[in-house]
Protein backbone atom coordinates (compact mmCIF):
# COMPACT_ATOMS: atom_id res chain seq x y z
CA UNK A 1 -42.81 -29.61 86.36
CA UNK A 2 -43.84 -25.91 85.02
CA UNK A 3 -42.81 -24.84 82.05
CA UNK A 4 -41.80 -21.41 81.53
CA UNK A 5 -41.45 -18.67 78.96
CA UNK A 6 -37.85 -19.28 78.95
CA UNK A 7 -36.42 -21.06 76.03
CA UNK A 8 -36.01 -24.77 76.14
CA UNK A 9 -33.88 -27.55 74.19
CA UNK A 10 -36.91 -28.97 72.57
CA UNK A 11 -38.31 -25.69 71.31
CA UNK A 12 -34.54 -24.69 69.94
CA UNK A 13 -34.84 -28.24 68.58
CA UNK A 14 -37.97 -27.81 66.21
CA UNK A 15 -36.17 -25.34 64.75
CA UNK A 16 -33.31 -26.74 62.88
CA UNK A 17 -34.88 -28.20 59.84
CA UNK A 18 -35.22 -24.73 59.03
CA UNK A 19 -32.88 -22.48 59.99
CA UNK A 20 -29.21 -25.46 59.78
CA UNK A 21 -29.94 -26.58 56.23
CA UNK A 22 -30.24 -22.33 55.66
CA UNK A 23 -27.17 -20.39 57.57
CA UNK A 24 -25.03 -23.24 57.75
CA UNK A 25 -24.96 -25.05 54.27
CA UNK A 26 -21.08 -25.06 53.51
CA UNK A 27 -20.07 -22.87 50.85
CA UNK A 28 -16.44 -23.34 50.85
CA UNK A 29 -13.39 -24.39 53.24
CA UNK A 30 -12.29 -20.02 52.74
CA UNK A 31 -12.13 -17.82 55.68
CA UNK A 32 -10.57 -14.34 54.69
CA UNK A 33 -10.30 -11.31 56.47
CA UNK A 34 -11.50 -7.98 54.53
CA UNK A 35 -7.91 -6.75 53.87
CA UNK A 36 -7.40 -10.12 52.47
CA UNK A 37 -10.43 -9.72 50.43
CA UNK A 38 -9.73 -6.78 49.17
CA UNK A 39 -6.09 -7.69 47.85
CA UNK A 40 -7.85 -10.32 46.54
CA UNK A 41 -10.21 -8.04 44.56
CA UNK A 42 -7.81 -5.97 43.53
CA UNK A 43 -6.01 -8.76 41.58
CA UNK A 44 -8.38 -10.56 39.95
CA UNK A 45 -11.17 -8.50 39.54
CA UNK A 46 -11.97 -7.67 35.47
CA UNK A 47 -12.66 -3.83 36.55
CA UNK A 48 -9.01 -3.28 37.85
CA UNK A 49 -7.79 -6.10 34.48
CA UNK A 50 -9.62 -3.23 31.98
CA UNK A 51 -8.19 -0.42 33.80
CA UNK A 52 -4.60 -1.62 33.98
CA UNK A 53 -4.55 -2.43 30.11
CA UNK A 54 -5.93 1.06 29.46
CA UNK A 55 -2.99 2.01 31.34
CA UNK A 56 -0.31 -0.03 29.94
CA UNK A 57 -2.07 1.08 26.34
CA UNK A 58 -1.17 4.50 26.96
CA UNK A 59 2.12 4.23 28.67
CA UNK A 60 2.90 2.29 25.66
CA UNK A 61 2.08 5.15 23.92
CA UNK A 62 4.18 7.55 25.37
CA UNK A 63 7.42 5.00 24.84
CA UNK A 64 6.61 4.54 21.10
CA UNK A 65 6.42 8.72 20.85
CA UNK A 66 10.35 8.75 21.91
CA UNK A 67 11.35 6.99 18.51
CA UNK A 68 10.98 10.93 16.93
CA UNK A 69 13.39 11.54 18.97
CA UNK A 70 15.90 9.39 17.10
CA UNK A 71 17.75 9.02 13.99
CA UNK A 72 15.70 7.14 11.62
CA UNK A 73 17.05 4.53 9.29
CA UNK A 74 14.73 2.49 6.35
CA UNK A 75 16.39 0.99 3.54
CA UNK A 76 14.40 0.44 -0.20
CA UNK A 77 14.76 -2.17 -3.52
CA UNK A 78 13.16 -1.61 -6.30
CA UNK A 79 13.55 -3.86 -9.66
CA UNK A 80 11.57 -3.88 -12.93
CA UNK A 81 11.00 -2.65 -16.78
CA UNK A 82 12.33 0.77 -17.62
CA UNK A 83 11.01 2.42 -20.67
CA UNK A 84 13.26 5.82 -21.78
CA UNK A 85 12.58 8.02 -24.27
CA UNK A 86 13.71 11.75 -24.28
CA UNK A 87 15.61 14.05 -26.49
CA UNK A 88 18.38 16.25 -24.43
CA UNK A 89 21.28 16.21 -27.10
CA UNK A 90 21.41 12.90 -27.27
CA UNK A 91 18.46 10.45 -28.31
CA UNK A 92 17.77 8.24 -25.76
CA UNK A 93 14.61 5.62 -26.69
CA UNK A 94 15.55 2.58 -24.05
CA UNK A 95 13.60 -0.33 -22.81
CA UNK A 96 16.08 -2.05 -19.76
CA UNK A 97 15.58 -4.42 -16.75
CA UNK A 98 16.21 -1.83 -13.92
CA UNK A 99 17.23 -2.51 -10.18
CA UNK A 100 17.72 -0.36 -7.42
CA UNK A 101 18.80 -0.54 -3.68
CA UNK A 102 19.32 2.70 -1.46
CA UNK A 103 19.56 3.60 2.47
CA UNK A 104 17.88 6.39 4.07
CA UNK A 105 19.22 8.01 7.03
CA UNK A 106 17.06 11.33 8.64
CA UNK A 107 17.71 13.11 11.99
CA UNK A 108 14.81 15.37 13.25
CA UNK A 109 16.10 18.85 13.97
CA UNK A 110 12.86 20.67 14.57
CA UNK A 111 9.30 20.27 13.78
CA UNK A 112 7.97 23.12 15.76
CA UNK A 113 7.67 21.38 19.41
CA UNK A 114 5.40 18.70 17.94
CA UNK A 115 7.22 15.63 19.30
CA UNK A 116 8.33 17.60 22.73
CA UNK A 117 5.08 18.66 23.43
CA UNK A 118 3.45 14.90 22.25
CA UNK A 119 5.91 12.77 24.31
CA UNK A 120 4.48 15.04 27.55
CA UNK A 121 1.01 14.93 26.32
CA UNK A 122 1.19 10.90 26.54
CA UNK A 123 3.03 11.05 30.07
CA UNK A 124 0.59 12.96 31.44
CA UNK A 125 -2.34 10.44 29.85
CA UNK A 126 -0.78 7.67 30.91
CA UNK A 127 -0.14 9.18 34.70
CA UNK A 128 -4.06 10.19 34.32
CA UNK A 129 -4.44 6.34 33.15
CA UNK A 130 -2.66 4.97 36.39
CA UNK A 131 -4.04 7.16 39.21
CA UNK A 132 -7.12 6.43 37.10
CA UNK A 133 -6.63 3.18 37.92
CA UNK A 134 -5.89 3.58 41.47
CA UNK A 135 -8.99 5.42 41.67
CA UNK A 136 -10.90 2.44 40.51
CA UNK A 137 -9.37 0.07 42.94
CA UNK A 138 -10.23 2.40 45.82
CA UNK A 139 -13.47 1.98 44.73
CA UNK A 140 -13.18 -1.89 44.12
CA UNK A 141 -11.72 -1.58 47.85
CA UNK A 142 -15.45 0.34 49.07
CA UNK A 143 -17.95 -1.98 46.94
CA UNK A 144 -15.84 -5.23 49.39
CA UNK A 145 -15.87 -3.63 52.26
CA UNK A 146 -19.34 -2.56 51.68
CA UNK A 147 -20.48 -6.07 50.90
CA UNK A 148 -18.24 -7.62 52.89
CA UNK A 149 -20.64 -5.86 56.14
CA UNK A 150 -23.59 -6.17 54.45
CA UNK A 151 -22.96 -10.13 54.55
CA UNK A 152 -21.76 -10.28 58.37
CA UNK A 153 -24.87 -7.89 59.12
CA UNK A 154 -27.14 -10.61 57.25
CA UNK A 155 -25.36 -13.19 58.89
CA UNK A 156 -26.33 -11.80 62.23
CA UNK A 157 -29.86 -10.38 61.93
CA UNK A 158 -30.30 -14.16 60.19
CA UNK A 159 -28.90 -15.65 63.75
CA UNK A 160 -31.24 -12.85 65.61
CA UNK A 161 -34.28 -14.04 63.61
CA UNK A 162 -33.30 -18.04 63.85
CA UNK A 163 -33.25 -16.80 67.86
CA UNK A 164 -36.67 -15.03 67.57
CA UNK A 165 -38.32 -18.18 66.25
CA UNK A 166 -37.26 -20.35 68.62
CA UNK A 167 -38.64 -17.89 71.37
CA UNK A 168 -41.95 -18.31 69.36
CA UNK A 169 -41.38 -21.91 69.30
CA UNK A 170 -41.01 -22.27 73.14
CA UNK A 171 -43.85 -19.47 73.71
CA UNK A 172 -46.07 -21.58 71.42
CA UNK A 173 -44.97 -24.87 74.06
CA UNK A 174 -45.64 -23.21 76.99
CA UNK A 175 -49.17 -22.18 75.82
CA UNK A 176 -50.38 -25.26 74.42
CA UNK A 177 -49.21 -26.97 77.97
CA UNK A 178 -50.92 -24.31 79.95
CA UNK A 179 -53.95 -24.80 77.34
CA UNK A 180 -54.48 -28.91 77.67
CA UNK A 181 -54.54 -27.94 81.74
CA UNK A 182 -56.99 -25.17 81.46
CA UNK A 183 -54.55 -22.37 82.24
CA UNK A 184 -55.51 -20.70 78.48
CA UNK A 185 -57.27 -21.06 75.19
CA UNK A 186 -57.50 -21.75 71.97
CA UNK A 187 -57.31 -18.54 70.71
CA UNK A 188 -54.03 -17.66 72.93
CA UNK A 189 -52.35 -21.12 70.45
CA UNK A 190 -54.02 -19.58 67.41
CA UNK A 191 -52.31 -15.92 68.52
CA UNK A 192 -49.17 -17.43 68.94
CA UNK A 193 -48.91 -19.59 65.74
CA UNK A 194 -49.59 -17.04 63.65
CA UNK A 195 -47.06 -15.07 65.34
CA UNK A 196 -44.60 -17.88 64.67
CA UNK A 197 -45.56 -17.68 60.86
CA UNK A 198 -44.34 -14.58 61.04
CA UNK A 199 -41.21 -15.27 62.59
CA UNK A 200 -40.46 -18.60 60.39
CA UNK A 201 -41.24 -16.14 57.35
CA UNK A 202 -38.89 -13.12 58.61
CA UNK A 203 -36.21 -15.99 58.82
CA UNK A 204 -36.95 -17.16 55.26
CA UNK A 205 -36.37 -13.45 54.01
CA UNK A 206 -32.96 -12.72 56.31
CA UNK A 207 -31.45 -16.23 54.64
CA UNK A 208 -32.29 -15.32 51.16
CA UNK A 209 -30.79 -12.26 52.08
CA UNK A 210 -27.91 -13.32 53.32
CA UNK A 211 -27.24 -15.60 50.61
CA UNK A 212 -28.15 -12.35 48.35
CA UNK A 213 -24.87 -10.73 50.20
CA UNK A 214 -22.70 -13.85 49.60
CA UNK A 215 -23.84 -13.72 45.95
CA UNK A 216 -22.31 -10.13 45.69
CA UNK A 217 -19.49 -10.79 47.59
CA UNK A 218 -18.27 -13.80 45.56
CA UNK A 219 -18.68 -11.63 42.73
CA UNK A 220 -16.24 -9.05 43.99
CA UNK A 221 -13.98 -11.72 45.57
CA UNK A 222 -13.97 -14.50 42.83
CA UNK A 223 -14.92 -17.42 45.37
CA UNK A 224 -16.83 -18.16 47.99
CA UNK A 225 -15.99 -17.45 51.34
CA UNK A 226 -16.80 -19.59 54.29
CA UNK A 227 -16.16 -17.75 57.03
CA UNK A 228 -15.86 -13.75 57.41
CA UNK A 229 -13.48 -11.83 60.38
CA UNK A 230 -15.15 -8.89 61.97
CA UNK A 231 -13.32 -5.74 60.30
CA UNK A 232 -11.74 -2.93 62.63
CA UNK A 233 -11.46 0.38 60.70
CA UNK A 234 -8.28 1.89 61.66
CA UNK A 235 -9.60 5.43 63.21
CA UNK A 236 -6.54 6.60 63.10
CA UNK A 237 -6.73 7.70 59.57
CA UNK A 238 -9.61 9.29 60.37
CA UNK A 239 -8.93 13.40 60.11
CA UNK A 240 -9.99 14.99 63.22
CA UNK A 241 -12.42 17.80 61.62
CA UNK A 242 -14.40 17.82 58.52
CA UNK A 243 -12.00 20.88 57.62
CA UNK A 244 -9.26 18.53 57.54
CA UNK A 245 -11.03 15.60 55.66
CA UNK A 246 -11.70 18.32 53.01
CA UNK A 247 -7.97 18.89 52.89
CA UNK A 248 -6.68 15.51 53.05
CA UNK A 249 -9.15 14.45 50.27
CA UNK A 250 -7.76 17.42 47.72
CA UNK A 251 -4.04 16.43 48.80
CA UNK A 252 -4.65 12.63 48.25
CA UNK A 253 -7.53 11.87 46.21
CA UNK A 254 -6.62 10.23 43.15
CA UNK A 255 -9.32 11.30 41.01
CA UNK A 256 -8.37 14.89 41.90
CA UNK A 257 -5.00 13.96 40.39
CA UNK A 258 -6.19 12.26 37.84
CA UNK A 259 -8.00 15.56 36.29
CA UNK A 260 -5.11 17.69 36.85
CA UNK A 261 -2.64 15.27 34.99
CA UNK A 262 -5.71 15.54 32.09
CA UNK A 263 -5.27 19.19 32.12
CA UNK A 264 -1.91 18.97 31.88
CA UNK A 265 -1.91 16.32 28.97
CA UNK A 266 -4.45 18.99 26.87
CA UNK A 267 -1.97 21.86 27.69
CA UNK A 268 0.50 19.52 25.60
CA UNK A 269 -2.11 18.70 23.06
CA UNK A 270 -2.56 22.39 22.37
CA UNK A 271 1.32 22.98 21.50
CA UNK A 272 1.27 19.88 19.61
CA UNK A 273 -2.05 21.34 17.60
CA UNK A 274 0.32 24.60 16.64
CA UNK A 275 3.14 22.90 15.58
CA UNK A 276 1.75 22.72 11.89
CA UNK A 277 2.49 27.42 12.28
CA UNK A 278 6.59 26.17 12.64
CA UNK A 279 8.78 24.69 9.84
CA UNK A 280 10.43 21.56 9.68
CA UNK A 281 13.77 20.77 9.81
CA UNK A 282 15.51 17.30 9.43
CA UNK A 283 19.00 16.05 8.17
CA UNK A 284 19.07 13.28 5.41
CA UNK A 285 21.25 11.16 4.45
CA UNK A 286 20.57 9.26 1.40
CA UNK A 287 22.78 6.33 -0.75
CA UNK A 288 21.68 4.57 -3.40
CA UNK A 289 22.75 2.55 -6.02
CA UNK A 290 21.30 0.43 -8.87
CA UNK A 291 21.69 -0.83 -12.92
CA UNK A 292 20.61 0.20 -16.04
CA UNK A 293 18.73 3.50 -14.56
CA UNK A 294 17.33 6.50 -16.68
CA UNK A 295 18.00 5.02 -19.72
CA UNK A 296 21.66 4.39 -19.30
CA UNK A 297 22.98 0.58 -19.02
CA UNK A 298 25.51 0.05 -16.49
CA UNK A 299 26.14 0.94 -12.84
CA UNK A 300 24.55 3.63 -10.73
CA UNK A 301 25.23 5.38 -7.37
CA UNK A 302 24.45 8.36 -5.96
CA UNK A 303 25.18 9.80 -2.43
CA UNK A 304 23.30 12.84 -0.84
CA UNK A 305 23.65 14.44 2.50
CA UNK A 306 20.61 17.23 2.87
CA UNK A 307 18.87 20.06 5.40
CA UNK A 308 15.84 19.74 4.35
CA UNK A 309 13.25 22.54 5.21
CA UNK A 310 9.37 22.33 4.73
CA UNK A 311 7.10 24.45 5.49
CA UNK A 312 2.61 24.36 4.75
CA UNK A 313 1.87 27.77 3.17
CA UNK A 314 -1.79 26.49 3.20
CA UNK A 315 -3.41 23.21 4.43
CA UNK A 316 -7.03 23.85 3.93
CA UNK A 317 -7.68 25.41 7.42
CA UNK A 318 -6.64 22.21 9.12
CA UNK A 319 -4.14 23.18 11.41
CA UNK A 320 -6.38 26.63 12.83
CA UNK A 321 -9.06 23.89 12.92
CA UNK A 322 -7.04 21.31 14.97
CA UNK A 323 -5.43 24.41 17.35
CA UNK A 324 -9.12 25.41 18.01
CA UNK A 325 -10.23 22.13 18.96
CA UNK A 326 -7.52 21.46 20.73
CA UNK A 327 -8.20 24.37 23.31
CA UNK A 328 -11.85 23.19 23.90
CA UNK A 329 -10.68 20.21 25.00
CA UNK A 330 -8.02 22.15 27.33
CA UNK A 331 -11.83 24.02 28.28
CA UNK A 332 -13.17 20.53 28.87
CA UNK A 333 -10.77 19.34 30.89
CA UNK A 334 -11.04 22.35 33.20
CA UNK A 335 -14.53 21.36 33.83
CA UNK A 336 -13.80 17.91 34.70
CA UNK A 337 -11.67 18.58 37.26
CA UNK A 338 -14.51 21.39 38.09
CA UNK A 339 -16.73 18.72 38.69
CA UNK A 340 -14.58 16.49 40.28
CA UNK A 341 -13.71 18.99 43.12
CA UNK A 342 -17.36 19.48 43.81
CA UNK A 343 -17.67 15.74 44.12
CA UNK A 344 -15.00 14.78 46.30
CA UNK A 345 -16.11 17.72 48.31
CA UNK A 346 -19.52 16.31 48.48
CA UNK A 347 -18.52 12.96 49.33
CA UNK A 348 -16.42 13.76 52.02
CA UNK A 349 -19.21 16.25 53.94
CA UNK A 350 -21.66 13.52 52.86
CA UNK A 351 -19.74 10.52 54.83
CA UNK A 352 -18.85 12.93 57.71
CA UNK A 353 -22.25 13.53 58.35
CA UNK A 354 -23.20 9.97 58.20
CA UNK A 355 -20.52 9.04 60.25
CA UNK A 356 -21.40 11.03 63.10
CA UNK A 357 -25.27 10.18 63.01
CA UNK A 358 -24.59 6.36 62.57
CA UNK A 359 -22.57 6.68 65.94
CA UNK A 360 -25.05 9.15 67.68
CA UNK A 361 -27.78 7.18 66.15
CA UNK A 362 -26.23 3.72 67.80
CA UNK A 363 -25.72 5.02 71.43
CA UNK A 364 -29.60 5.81 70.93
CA UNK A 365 -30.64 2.22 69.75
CA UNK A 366 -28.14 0.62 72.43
CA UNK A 367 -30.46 2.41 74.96
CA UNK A 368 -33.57 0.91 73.17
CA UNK A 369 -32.28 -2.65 73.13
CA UNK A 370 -31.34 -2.32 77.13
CA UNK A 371 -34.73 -0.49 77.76
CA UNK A 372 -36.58 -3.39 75.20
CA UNK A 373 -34.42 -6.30 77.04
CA UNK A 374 -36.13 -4.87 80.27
CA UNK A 375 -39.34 -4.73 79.39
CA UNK A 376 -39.39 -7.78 78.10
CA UNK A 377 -38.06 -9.91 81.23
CA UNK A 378 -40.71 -7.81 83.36
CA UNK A 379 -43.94 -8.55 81.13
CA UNK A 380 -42.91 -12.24 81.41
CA UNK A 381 -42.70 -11.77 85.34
CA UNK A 382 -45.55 -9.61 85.49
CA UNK A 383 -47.43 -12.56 82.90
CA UNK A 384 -46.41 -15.54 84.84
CA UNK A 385 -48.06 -13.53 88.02
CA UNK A 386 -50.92 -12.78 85.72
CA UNK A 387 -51.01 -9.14 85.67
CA UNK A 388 -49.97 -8.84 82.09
CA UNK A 389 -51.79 -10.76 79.08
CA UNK A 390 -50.28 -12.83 76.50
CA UNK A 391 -50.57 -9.57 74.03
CA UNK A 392 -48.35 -8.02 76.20
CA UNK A 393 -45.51 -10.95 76.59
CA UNK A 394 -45.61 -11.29 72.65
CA UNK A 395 -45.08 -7.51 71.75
CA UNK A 396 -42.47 -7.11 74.17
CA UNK A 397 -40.64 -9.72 72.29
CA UNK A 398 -41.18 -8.09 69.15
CA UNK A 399 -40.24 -4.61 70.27
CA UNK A 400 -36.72 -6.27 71.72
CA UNK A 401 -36.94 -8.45 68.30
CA UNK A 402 -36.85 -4.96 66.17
CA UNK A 403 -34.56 -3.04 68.60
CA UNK A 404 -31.51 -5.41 68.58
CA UNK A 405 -32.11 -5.60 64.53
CA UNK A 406 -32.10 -1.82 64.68
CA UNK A 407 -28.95 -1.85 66.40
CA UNK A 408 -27.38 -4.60 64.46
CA UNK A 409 -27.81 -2.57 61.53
CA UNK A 410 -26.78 0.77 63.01
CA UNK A 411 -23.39 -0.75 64.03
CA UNK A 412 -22.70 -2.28 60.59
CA UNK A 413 -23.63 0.56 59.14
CA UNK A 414 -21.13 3.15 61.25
CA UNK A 415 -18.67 0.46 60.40
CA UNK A 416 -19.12 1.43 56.84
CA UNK A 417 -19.50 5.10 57.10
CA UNK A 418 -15.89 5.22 58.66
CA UNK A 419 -14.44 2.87 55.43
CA UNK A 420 -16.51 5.72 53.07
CA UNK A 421 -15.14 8.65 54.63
CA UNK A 422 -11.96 6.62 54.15
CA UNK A 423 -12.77 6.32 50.53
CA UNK A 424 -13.54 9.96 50.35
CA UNK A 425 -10.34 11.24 51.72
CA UNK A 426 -8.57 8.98 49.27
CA UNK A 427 -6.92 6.55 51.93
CA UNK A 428 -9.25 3.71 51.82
CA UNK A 429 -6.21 1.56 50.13
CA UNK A 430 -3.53 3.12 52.82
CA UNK A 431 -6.05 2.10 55.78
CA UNK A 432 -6.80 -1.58 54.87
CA UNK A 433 -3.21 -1.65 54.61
CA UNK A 434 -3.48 -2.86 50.65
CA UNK A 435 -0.25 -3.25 48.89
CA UNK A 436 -0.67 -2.45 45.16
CA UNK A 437 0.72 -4.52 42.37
CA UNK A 438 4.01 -3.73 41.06
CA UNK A 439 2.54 -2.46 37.51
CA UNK A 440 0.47 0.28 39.02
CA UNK A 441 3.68 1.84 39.00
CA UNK A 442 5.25 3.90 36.11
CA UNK A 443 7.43 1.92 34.38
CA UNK A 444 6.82 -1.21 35.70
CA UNK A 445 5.19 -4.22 33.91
């Protein structure tokens, strides 16, 4: 019977020591979907574990800052040798075994806003902390989904390439059959072996890529994972203009949030910083009572009940010093959120733009792969009739090789311009549908 270009069972065959032991090694029993990934992420990953202990440092903070609030209660012993000696009327020169107990109640009245102002200063670190930390696991939530394409695009162009090298594979049958009857020559075997070496060696690369991507993505996962789902971005949270991306991103970004809740924590810092211009006023209560004190053997008490007042008339510059500093980093804060603006802004024109040529760009390579698809199944007519040459047959192949690569890529790439525009609009969480631990709340552990 002729044989054909088309592919055959024996030529797939030849292939398998290669490409089975490469794309379908098991790696675990796992299959997870990318919103399962990135919950998964999310919750185990050390990136969100540092942020959310920064977080619960701070919030911390701001609980331990409401003790000034309250009365404050310490109690004191003291026991040990006593030496006396003074003249008042009545020569005292004494050497007794002293012991003394007393309690110590004090109320803040006023101490010139400091603890006010401090307990908001550490609310609005520790909000900056958590939307800090939200911030980070929309980010988390881009790096998976960014990985988690990459591997399905590896996957495929690996399957595309395993496909090309079988087409080699049957080409390279057909012509040595065609060669031992006198139908072609050496030279066309020796064309399409080395052709083949290229294929086999473009199939080494894709696997050692795709293993690359699994690397990463275990990394960002925690475990392996066997089998991946193909991801639908939910367009719907797509704005409809880049003028309303913009807007969405400054309403929801958490970074943007994050800087203002900084500016507002160095607006606090700044009347903490003046506090040390004010008095102080606190309520004391004091009881004490003790043996053979001052001199005197026997019993001892004493009772006070005091407003006390102080005030620095001069602390070495430290509090102009401290107010000073204070509003530069008020100054710095400004900037940051400067800076931020200008990057969200950035990254949202940035993944419009991409967006819109990905999906522009893969219309244009669809019509390549139909075109390349075409011209292929015509040379191998037009070379079985023998108006094309073998030159022809094997470029076609590698022009419809390169074109449905192209487009592979293209796809998984518009894919992941919609999850980045996502990202930069502050909704990547929201759209993958990712429920947030319990703790990323205020207040909760």
């Amino acid at each position: 019977m002729e044989k054909t270009l088309l592919p055959s069972r024996r030529g797939r065959m030849r292939t398998v020591w290669l490409a089975v032991s490469l794309l379908c090694a098991p790696l675990s029993v796992s299959a997870l979907s990318l919103e399962q990934a990135v919950a998964e992420a999310i919750d185990t990953h050390p990136r969100i574990q540092e942020r959310f202990a920064r977080y619960q440092s701070v919030d911390r903070d701001q609980r331990a800052a409401t003790a000034d609030y309250l009365p404050q209660l310490s109690i004191r012993g003291q026991v040990g040798e006593e030496w006396t000696n003074y003249r008042t009327g009545q020569e005292i020169d004494e050497q007794l075994t002293q012991d003394e107990i007393g309690v110590r109640l004090s109320q803040l009245i006023f101490d010139g806003f400091r603890t006010s102002a401090n307990m908001k200063r550490l609310d609005r670190e520790a909000e900056a902390e958590r939307l800090g930390l939200i911030s980070e696991a929309e980010n988390l939530a881009l790096d998976v989904a960014s990985v988690y394409l990459e591997t399905l695009k590896a996957k495929d162009i690996a399957e595309l390439t395993f496909n090309n090298v079988q087409d080699h594979e049957n080409i390279l049958e057909f012509i040595t059959s065609r060669t031992e009857r006198g139908l072609a020559s050496e030279s066309d075997i020796a064309q399409v072996a080395a052709r083949l070496a290229n294929a086999r060696s473009s199939l080494l690369a894709a696997t050692n890529n795709l293993e690359d991507q699994r690397t990463q993505l275990r990394s960002l996962v925690g475990h392996d994972i066997d089998t991946l789902v193909q991801p639908v971005p939910d367009e719907s949270v797509i704005p409809a203009t880049p003028k309303l991306a913009l807007q969405r991103a400054f309403d929801n970004h958490p970074e943007l949030d994050a800087a203002k809740a900084d500016i507002q924590a160095a607006e606090q810092e700044v009347v903490v910083n003046k506090a040390g211009y004010w008095p102080r006023f606190s309520i004391e209560a004091d009881a004490v009572q003790g043996h053979d004190i001052g001199g005197f053997e026997g019993r001892d008490e004493d009772a006070r009940l005091l407003l006390v007042m102080e005030y620095d008339l001069y602390a070495g510059g430290r509090d102009t010093a401290r107010s000073a500093s204070s509003q530069w980093r008020l100054h710095e804060a400004k900037a940051v959120r400067s800076g931020t603006l200008r990057q969200v802004k950035d990254e949202v024109e940035l993944a419009w733009r991409a967006r819109a040529v990905l999906a522009s760009q893969k219309d244009v390579l669809r019509t390549s792969v139909d075109a390349a698809t075409a011209a292929e199944e015509g040379y191998i007519r037009q070379y079985e009739l023998g108006r094309r040459t073998l030159l022809d047959v094997l470029n076609a192949k590698v022009e419809l090789f390169l074109a449905r690569k192209n487009y592979l890529a293209a796809n998984y790439d518009q894919i992941n311009s919609s999850y980045r525009l996502m990202n930069a609009t502050g909704q990547l969480g929201y759209a993958l549908r990712v429920a947030y631990p319990e703790g990323f709340v205020r207040g909760e552990e």
